[in-house]
N, C-alpha and C. Protein backbone atom coordinates (compact mmCIF):
# COMPACT_ATOMS: atom_id res chain seq x y z
N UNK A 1 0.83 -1.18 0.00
CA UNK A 1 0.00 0.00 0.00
C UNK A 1 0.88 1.25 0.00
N UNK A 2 2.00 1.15 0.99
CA UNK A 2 2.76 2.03 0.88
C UNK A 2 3.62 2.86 -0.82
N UNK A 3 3.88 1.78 -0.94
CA UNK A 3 4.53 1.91 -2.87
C UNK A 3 3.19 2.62 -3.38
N UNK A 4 2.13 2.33 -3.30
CA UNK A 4 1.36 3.42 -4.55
C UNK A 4 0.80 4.72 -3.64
N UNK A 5 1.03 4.42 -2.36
CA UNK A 5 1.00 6.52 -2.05
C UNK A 5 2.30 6.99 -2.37
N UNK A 6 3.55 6.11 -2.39
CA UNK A 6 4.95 6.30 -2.72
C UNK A 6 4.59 7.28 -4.42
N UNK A 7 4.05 5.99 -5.16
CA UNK A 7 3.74 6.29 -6.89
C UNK A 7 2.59 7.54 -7.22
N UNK A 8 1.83 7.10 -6.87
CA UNK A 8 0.93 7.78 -7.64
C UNK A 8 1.45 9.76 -7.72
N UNK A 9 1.88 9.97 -6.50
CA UNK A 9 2.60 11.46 -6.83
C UNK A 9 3.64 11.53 -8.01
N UNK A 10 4.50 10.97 -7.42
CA UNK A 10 5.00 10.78 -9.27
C UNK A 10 5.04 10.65 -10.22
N UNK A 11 3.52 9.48 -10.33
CA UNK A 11 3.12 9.69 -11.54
C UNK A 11 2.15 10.89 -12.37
N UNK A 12 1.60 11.13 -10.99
CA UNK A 12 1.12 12.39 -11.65
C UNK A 12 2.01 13.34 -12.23
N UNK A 13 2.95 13.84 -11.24
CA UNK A 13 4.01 14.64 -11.40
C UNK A 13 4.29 14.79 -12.87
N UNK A 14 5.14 13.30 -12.84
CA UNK A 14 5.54 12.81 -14.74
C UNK A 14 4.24 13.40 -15.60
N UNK A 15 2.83 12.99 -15.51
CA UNK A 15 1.97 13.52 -16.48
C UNK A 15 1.95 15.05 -16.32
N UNK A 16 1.54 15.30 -15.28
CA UNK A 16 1.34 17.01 -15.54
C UNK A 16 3.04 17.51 -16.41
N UNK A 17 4.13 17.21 -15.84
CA UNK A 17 5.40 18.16 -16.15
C UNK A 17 4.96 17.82 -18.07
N UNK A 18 5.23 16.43 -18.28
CA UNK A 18 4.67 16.08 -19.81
C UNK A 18 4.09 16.94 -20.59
N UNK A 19 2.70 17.38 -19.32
CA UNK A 19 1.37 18.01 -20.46
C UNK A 19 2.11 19.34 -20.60
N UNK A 20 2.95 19.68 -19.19
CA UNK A 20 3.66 21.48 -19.12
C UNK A 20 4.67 21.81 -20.32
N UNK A 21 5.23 20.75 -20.69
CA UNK A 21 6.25 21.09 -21.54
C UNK A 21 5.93 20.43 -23.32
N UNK A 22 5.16 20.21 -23.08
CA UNK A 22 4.65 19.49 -24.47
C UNK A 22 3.51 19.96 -25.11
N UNK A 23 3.58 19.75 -26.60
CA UNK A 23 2.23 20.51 -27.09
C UNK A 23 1.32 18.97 -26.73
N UNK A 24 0.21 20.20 -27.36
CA UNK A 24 -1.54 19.17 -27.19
C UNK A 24 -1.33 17.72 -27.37
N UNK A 25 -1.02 16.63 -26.55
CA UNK A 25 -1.19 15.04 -26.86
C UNK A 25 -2.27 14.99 -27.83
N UNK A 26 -1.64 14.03 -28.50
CA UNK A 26 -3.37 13.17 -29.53
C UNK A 26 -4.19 12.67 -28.27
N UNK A 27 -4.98 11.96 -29.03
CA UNK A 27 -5.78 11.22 -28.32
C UNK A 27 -5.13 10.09 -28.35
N UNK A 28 -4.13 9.82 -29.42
CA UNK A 28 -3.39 8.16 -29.63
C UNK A 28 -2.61 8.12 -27.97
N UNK A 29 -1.66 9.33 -28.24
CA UNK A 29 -0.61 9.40 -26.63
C UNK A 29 -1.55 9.60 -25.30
N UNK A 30 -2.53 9.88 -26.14
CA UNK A 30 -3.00 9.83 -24.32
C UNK A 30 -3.64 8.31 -24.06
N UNK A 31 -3.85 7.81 -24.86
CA UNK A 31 -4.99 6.30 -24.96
C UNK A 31 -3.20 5.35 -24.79
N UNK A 32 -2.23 5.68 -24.80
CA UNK A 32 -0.99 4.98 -24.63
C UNK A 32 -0.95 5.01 -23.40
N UNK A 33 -0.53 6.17 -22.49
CA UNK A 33 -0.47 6.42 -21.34
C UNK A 33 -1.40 5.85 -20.28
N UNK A 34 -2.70 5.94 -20.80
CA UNK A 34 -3.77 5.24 -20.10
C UNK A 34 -3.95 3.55 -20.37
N UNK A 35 -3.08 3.00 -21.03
CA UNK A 35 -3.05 1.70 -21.28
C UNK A 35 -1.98 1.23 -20.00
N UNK A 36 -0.54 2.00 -20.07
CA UNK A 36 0.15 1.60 -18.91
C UNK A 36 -0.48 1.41 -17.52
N UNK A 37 -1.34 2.39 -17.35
CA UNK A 37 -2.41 2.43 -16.35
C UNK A 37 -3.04 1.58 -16.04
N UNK A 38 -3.96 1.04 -16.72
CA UNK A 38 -4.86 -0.17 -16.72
C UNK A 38 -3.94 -1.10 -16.32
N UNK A 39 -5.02 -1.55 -15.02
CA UNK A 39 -4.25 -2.98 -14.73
C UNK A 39 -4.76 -4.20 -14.56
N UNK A 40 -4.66 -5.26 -14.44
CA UNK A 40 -5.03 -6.34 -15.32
C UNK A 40 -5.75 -7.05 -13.68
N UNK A 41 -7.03 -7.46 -13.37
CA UNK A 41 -7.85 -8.06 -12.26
C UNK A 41 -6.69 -8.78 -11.06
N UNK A 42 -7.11 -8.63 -10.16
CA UNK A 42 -5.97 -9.54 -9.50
C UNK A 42 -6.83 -11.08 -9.55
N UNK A 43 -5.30 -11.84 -9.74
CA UNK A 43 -5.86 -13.14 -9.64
C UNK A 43 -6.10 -13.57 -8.17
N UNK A 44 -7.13 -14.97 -8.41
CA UNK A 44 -7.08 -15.53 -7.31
C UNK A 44 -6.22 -17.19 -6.90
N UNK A 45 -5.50 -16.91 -5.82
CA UNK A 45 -4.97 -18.19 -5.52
C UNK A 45 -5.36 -18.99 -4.47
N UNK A 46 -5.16 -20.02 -4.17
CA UNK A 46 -5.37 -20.95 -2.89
C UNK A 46 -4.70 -20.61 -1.94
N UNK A 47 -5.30 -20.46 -0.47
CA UNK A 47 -4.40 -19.76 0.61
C UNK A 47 -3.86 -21.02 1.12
N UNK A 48 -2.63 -20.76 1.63
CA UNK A 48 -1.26 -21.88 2.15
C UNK A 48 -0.99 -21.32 3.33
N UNK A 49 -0.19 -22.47 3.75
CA UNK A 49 0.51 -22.28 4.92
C UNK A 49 1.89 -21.14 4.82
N UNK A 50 2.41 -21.30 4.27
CA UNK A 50 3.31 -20.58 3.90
C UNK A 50 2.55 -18.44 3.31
N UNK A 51 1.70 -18.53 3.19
CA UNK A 51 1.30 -17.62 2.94
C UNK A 51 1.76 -16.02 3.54
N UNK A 52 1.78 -16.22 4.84
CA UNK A 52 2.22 -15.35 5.74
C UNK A 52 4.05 -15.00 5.56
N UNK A 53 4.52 -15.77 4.96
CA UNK A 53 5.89 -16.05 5.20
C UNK A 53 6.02 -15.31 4.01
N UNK A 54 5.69 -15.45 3.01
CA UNK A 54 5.71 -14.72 1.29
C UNK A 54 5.28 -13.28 1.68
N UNK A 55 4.51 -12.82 2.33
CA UNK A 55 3.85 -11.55 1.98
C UNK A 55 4.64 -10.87 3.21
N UNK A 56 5.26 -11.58 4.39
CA UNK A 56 6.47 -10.87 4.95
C UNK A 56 7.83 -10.78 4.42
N UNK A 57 8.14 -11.38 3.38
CA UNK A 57 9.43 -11.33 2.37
C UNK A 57 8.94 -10.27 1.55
N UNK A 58 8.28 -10.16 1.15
CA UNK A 58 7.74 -9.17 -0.09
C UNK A 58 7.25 -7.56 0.49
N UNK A 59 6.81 -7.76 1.38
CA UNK A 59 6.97 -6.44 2.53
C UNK A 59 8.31 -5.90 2.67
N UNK A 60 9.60 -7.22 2.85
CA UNK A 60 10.61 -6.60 3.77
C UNK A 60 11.55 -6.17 2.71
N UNK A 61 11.46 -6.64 1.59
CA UNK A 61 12.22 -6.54 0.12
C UNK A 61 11.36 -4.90 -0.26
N UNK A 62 10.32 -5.05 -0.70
CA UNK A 62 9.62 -3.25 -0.28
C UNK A 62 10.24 -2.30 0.34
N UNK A 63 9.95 -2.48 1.49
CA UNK A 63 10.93 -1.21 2.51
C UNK A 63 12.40 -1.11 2.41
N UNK A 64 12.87 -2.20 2.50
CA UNK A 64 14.34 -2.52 1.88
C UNK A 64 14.67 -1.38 0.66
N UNK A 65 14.05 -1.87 -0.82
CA UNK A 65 14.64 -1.46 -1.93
C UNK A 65 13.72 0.21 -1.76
N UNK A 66 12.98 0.81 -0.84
CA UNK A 66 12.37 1.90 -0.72
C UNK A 66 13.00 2.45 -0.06
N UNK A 67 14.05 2.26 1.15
CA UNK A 67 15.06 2.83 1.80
C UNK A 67 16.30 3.23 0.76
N UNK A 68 16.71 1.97 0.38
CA UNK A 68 18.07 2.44 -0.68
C UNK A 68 17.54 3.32 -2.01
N UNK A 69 16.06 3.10 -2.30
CA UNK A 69 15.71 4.34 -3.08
C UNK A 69 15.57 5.41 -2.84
N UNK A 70 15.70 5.87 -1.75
CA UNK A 70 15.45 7.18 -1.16
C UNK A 70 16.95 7.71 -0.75
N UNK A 71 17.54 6.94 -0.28
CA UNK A 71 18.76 7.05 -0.12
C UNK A 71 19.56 7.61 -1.61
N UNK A 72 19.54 6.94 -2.48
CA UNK A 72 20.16 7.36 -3.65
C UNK A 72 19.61 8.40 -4.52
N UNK A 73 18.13 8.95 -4.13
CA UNK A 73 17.70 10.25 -4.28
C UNK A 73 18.11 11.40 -3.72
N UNK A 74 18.57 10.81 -2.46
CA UNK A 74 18.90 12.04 -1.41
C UNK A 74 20.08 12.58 -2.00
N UNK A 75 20.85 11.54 -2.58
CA UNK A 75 22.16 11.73 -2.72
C UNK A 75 22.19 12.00 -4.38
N UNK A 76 21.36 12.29 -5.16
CA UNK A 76 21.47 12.65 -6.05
C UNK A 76 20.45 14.19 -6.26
N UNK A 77 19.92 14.14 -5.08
CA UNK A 77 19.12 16.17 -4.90
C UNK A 77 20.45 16.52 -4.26
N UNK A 78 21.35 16.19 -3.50
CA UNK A 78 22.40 16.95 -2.88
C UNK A 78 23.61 17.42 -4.01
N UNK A 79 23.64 15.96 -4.94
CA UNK A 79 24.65 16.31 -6.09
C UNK A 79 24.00 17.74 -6.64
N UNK A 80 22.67 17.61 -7.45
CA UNK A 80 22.17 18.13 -8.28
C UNK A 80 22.15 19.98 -7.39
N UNK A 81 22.25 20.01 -5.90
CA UNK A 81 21.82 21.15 -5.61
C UNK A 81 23.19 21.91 -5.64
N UNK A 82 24.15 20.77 -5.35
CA UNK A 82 25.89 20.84 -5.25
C UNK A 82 26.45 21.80 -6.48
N UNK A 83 25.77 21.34 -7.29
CA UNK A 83 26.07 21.25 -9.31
C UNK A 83 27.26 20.71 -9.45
N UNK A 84 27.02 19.51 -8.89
CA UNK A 84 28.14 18.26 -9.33
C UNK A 84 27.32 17.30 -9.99
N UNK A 85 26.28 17.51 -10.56
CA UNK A 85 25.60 15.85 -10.88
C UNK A 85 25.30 16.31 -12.55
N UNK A 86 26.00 15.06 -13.23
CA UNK A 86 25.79 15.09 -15.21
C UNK A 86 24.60 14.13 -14.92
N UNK A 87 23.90 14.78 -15.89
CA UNK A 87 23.03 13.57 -16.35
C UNK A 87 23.13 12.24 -17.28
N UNK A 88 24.79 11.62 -16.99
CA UNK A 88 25.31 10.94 -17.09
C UNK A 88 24.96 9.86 -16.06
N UNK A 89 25.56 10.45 -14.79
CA UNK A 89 25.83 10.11 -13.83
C UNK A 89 24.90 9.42 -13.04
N UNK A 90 23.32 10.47 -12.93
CA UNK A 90 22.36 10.42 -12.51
C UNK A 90 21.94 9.11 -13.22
N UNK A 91 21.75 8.59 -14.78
CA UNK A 91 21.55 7.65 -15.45
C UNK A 91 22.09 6.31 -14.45
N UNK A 92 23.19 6.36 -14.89
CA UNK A 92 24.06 5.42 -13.89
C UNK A 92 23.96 4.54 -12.89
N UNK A 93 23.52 6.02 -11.35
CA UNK A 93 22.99 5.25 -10.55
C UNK A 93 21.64 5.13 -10.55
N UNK A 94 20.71 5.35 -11.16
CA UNK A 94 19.70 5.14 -11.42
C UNK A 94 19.55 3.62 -12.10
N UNK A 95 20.11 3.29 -12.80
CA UNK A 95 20.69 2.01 -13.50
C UNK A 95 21.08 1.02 -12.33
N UNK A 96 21.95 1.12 -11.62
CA UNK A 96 22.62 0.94 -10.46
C UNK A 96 21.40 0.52 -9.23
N UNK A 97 20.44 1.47 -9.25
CA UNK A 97 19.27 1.18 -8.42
C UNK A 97 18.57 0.03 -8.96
N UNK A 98 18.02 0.05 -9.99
CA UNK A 98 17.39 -1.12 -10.68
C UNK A 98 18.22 -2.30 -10.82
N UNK A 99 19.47 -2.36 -10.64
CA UNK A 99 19.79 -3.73 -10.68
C UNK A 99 20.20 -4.78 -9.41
N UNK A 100 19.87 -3.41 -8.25
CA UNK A 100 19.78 -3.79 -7.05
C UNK A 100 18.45 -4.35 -6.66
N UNK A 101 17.25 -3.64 -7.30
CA UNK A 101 16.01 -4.25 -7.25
C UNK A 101 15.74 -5.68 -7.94
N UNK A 102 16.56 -6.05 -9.35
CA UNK A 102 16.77 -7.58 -9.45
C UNK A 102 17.69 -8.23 -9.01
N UNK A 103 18.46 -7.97 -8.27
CA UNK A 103 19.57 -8.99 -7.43
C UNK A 103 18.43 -9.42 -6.22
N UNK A 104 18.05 -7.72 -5.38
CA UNK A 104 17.30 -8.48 -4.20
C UNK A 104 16.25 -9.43 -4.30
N UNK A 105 15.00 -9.40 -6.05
CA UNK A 105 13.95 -9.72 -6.31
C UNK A 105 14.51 -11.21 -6.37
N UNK A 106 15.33 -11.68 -6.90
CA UNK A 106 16.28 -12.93 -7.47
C UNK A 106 16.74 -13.68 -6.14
N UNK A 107 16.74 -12.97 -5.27
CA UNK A 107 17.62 -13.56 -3.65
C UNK A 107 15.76 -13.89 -3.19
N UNK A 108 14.73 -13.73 -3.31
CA UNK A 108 13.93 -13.56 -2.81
C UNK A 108 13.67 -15.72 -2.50
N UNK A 109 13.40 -15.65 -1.16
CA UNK A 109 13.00 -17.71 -1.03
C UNK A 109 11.42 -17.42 -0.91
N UNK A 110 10.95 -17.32 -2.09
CA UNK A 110 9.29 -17.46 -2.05
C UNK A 110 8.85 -18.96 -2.41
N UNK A 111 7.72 -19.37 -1.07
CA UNK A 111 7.32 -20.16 -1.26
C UNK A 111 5.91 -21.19 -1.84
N UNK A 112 5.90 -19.94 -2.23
CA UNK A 112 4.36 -19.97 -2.83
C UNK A 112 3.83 -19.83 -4.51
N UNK A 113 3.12 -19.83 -4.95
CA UNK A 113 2.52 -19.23 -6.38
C UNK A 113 2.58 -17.90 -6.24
N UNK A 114 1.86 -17.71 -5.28
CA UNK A 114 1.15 -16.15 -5.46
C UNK A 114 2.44 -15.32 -5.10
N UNK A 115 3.21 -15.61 -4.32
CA UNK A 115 4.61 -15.17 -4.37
C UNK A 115 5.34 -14.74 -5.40
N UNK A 116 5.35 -16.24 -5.91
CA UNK A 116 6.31 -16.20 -7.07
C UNK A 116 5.79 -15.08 -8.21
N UNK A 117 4.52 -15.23 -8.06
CA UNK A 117 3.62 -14.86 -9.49
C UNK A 117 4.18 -13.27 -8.77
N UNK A 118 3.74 -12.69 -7.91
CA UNK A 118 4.05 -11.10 -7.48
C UNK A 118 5.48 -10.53 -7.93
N UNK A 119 6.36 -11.99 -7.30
CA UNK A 119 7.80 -11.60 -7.62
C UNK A 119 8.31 -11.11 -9.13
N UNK A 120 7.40 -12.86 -9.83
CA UNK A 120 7.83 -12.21 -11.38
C UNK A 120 7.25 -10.85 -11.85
N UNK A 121 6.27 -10.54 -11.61
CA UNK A 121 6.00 -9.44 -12.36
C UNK A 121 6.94 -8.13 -11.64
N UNK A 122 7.05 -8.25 -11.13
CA UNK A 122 8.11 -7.18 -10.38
C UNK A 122 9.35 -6.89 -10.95
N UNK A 123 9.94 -8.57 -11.65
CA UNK A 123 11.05 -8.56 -11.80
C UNK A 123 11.10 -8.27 -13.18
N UNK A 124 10.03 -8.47 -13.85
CA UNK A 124 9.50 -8.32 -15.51
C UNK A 124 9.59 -6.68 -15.38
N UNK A 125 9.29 -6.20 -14.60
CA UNK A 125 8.77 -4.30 -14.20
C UNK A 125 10.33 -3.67 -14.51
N UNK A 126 11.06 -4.58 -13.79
CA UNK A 126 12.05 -3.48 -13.23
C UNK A 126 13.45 -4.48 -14.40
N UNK A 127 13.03 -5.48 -15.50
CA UNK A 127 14.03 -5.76 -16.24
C UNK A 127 13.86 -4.98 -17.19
N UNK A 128 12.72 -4.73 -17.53
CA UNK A 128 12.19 -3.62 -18.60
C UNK A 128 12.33 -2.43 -18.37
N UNK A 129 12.75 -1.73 -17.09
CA UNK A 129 13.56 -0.20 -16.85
C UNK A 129 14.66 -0.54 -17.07
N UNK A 130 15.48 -1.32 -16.86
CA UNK A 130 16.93 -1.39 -16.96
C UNK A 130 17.57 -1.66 -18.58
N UNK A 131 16.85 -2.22 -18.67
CA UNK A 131 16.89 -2.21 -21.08
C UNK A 131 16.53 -1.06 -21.48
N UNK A 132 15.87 0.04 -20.63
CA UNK A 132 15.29 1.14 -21.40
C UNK A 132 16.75 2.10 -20.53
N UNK A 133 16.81 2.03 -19.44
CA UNK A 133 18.01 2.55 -18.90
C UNK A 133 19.50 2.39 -20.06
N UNK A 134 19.10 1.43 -20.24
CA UNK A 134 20.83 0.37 -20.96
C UNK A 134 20.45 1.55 -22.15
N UNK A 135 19.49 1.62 -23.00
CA UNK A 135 19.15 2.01 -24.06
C UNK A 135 19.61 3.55 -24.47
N UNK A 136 18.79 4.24 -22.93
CA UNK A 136 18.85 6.23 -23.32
C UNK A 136 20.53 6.16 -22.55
N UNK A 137 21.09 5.17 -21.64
CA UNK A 137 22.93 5.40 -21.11
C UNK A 137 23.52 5.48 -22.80
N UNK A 138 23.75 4.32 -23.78
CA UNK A 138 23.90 4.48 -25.03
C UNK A 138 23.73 5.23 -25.83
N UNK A 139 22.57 5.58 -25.49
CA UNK A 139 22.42 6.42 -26.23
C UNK A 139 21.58 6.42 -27.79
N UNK A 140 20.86 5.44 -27.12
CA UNK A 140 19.92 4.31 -28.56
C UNK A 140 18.69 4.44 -28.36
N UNK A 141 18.05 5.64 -27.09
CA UNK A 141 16.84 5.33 -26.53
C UNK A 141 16.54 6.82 -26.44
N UNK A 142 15.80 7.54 -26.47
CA UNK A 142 15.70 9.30 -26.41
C UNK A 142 14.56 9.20 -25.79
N UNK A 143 14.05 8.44 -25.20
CA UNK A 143 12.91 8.63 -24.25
C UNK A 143 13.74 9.64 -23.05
N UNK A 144 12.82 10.42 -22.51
CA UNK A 144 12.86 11.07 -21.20
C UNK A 144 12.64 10.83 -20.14
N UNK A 145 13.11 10.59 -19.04
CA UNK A 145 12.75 10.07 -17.44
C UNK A 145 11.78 9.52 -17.16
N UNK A 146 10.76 10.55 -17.67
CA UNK A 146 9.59 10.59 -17.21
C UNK A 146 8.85 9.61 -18.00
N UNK A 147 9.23 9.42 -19.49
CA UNK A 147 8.67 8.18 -20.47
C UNK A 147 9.31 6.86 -19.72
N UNK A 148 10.29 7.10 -19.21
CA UNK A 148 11.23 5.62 -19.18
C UNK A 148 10.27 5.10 -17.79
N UNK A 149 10.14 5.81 -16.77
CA UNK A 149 9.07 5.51 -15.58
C UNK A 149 7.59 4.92 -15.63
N UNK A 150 7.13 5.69 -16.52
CA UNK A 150 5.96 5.10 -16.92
C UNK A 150 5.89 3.84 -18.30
N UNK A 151 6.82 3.45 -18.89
CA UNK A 151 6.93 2.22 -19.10
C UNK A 151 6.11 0.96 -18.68
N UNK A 152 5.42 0.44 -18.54
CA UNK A 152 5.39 -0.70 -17.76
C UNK A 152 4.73 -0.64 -16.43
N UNK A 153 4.51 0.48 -15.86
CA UNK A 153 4.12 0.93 -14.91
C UNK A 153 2.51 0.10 -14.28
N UNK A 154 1.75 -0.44 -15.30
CA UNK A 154 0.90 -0.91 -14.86
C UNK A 154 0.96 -2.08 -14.14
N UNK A 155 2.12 -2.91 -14.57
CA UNK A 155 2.34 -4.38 -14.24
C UNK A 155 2.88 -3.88 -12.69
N UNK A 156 3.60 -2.96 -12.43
CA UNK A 156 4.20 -3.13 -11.76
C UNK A 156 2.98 -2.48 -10.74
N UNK A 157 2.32 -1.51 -10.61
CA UNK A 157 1.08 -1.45 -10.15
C UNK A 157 0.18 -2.70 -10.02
N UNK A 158 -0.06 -3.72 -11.14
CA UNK A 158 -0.41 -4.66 -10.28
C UNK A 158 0.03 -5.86 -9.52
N UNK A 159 1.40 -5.94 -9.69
CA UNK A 159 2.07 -6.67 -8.63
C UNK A 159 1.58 -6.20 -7.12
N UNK A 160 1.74 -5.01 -6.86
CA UNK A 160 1.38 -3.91 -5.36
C UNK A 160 0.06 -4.61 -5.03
N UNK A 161 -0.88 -4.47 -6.09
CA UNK A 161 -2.65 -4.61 -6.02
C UNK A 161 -2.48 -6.01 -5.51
N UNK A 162 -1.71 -6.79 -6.24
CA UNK A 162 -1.96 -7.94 -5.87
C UNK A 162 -1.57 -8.67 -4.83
N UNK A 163 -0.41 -7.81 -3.67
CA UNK A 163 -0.14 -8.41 -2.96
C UNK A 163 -0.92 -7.57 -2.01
N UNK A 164 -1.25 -6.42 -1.61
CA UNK A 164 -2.27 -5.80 -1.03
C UNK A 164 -3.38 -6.38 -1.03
N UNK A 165 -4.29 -7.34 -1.95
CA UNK A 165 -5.39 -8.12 -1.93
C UNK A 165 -4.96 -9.28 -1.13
N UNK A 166 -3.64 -9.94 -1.54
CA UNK A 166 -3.43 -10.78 -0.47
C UNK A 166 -3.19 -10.58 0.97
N UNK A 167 -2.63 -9.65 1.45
CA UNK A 167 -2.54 -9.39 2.81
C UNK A 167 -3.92 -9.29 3.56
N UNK A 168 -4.71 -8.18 2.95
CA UNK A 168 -6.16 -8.08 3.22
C UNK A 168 -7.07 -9.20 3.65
N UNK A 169 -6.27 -10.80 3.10
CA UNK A 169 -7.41 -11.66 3.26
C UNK A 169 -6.63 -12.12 4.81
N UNK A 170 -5.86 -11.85 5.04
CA UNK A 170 -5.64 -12.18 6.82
C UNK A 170 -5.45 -11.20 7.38
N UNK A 171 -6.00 -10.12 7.04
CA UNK A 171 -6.54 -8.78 8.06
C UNK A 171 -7.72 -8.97 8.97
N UNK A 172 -7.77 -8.65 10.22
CA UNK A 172 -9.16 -9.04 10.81
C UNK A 172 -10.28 -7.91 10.20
């Protein structure tokens, strides 16, 4: 739950700065944008024993990779306020962040489906920033920050949904 009060400011953010600096979207770019959006029903699985044990790994991997993300923000508003930071650089560890999010997603001992199923899409979310990362570092990709973020964004929105539906069912 935490990750989409985390998101949704940002994503707004990304759309409004978009609409601020850009002429009139079609209706095509905006029916694009609203496709990342849409997210796909959460499934349903069989509750296990192990259940509790998955959705406290997947919590602690959350706060985890939400600490070192904040951390490497901090430290890249201090560069940027410094005027030491290229937007080289910033790429980089930004790159650097995401591949910390699939090392930890990859270390993850889930024992479940619904685990696993949360994990992959997570890890599908954040392999697909790092090819688009690999892409605009090269210099083969001219998307903007704010395109490269919203990428994919839905899946990874419903990974969140879907483990938030699961916790909910052993909430009193």
């Amino acid at each position: 739950m935490r990750m989409l009060y985390l998101l949704a400011p940002m994503i707004l953010t990304g759309l409004i700065l978009a609409a601020c600096h850009e002429p009139v979207e079609t209706p095509k770019a905006q029916d694009s944008v609203m496709q990342q959006l849409i997210n796909a029903p959460v499934k349903t699985f069989a509750l296990t024993q192990y259940d509790q044990h998955d959705i406290s790994i997947l919590n602690d991997y959350d706060n985890r990779f939400n600490e070192m993300s904040d951390a490497t923000e901090d430290e890249l508003i201090a560069m940027r306020e410094a005027g030491t930071l290229s937007e080289d650089f910033a790429l980089l560890r930004k790159r650097d962040n995401i591949g910390s999010a699939l090392i930890m997603l990859k270390d993850l001992d889930l024992k479940t489906e619904q685990g696993r199923y949360i994990q992959g899409i997570m890890y599908e979310y954040w392999q697909q920033q790092d090819q688009l990362y690999a892409a605009r570092i090269t210099g083969s990709n001219t998307l903007r920050q704010q395109d490269i973020a919203m990428q994919g964004i839905g899946h990874f929105l419903h990974a969140h949904q879907q483990l938030e539906h699961w916790q909910a069912q052993y909430q009193p």
